[in-house]
Protein backbone atom coordinates (compact mmCIF):
# COMPACT_ATOMS: atom_id res chain seq x y z
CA UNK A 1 8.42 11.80 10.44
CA UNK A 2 5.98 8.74 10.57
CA UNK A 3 2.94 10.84 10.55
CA UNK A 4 4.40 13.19 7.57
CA UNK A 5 4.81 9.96 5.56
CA UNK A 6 1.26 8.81 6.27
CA UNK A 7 -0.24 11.98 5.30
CA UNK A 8 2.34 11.82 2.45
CA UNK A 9 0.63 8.71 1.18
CA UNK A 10 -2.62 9.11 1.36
CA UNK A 11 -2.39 12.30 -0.44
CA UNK A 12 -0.87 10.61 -3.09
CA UNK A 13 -3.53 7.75 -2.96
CA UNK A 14 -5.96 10.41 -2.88
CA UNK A 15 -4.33 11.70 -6.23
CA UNK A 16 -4.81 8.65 -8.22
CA UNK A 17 -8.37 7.35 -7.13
CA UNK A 18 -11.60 8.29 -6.95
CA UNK A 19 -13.27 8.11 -3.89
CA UNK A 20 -16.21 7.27 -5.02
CA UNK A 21 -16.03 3.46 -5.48
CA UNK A 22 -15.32 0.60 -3.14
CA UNK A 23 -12.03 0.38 -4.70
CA UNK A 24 -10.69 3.73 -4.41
CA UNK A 25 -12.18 4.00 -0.96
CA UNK A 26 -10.56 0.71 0.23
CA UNK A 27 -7.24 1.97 -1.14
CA UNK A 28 -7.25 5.53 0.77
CA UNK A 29 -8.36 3.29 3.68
CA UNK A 30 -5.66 0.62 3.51
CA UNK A 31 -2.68 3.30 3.45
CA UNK A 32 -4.34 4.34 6.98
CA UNK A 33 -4.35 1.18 8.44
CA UNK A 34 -1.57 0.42 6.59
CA UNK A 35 0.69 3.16 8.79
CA UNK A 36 -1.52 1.46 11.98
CA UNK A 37 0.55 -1.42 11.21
CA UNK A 38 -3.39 -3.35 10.69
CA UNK A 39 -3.51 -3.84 6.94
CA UNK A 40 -6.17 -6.55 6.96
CA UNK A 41 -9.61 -7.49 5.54
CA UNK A 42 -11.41 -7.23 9.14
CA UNK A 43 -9.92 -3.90 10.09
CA UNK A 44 -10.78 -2.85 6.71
CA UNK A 45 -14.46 -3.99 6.93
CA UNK A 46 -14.61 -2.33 10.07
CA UNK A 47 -13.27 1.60 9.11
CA UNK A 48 -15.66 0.90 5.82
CA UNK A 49 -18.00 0.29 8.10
CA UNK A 50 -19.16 -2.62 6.05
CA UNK A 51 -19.31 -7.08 6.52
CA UNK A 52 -16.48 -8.86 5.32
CA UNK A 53 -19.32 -10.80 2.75
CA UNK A 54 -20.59 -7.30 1.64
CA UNK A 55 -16.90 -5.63 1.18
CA UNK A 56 -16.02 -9.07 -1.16
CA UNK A 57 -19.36 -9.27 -3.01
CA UNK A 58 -18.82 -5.16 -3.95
CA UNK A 59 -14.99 -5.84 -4.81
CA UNK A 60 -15.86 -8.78 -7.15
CA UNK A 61 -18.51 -6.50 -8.99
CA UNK A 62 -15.74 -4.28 -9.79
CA UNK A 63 -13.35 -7.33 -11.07
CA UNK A 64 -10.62 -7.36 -8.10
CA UNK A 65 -10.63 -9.11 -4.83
CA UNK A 66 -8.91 -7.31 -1.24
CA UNK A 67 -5.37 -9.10 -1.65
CA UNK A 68 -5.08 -7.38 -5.16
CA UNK A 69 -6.24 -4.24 -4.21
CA UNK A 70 -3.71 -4.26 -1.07
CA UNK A 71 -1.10 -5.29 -3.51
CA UNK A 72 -1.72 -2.17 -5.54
CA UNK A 73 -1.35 0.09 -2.78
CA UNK A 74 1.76 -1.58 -1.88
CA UNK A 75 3.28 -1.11 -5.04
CA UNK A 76 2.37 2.21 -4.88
CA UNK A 77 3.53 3.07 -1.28
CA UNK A 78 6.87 1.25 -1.80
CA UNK A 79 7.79 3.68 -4.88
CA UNK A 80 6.85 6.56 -3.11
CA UNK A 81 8.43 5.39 -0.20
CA UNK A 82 11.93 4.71 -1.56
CA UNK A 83 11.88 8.25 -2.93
CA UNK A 84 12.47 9.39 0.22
CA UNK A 85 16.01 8.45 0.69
CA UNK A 86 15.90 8.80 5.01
CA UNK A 87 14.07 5.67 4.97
CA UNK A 88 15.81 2.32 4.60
CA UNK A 89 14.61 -0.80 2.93
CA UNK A 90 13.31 -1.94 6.41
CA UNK A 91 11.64 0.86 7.25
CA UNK A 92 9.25 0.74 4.07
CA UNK A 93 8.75 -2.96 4.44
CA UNK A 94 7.54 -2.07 7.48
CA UNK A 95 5.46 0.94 6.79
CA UNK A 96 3.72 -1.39 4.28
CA UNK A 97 3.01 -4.61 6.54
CA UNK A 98 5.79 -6.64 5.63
CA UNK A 99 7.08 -9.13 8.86
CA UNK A 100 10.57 -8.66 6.96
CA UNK A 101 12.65 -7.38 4.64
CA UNK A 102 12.86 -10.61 2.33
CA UNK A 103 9.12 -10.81 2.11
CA UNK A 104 9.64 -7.19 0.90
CA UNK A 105 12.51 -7.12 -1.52
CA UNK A 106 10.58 -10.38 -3.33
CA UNK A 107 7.25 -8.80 -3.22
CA UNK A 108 8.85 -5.70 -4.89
CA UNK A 109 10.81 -7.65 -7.31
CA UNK A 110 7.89 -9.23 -8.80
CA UNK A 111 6.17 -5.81 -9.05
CA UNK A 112 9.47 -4.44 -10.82
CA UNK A 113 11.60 -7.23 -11.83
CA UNK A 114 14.33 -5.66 -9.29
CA UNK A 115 15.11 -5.35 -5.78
CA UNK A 116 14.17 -1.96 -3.75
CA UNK A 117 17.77 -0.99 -3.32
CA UNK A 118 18.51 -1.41 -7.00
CA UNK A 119 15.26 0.94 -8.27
CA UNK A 120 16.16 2.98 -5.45
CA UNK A 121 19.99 3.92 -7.07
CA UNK A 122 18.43 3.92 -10.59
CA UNK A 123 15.58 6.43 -9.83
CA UNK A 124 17.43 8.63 -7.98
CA UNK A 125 20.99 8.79 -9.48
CA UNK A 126 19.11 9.93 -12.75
């Protein structure tokens, strides 16, 4: 089931950005290493096959830094995640890098202005 969801995600990454720039390649990258459980600027650098100076100078030419760009693919992830109602709350935090489900359910309610469990019953009782 882990794997499915991993290839899950980064199809859907895939869907939404372009490969072609840093960002988009950092995102399909970060849902990898995401799923690795090593969601971090080094292991990024490293699959990008790129320095950590080179990776921030080409993400502040586009206007966004690494924590925003993780944070997008986290937001992302998490709503495609709860879709999938055999995964609980702590399951996705995990599955996005989360040490625990608080640092989760606040993350996600400044995203959505409401806790996973809560978007969860809306979007899928409708």
């Amino acid at each position: 089931m882990y794997r499915q969801l991993t290839d899950q995600a980064g199809k859907y990454l895939r869907s939404l950005y372009s490969q072609d720039d840093i960002v988009g390649q950092l995102k399909h990258k970060l849902a990898d290493l995401m799923a690795q459980g090593d969601a971090n600027a080094d292991a990024a650098c490293h699959v990008l096959r790129l320095s950590r100076r080179t990776l921030q100078r080409r993400l502040k030419a586009e206007k966004t830094s690494f924590q925003k760009v993780l944070q997008e693919v986290r937001e992302i992830l998490a709503v495609n995640y709860l879709s999938d109602e055999r995964l609980k709350s702590i399951e996705i935090a995990m599955l996005l890098g989360y040490s625990n489900i608080s640092s989760f359910t606040a993350a996600f309610k400044s995203w959505y202005d409401m806790p996973p469990a809560r978007y969860r019953q809306k979007n899928l009782c409708t």
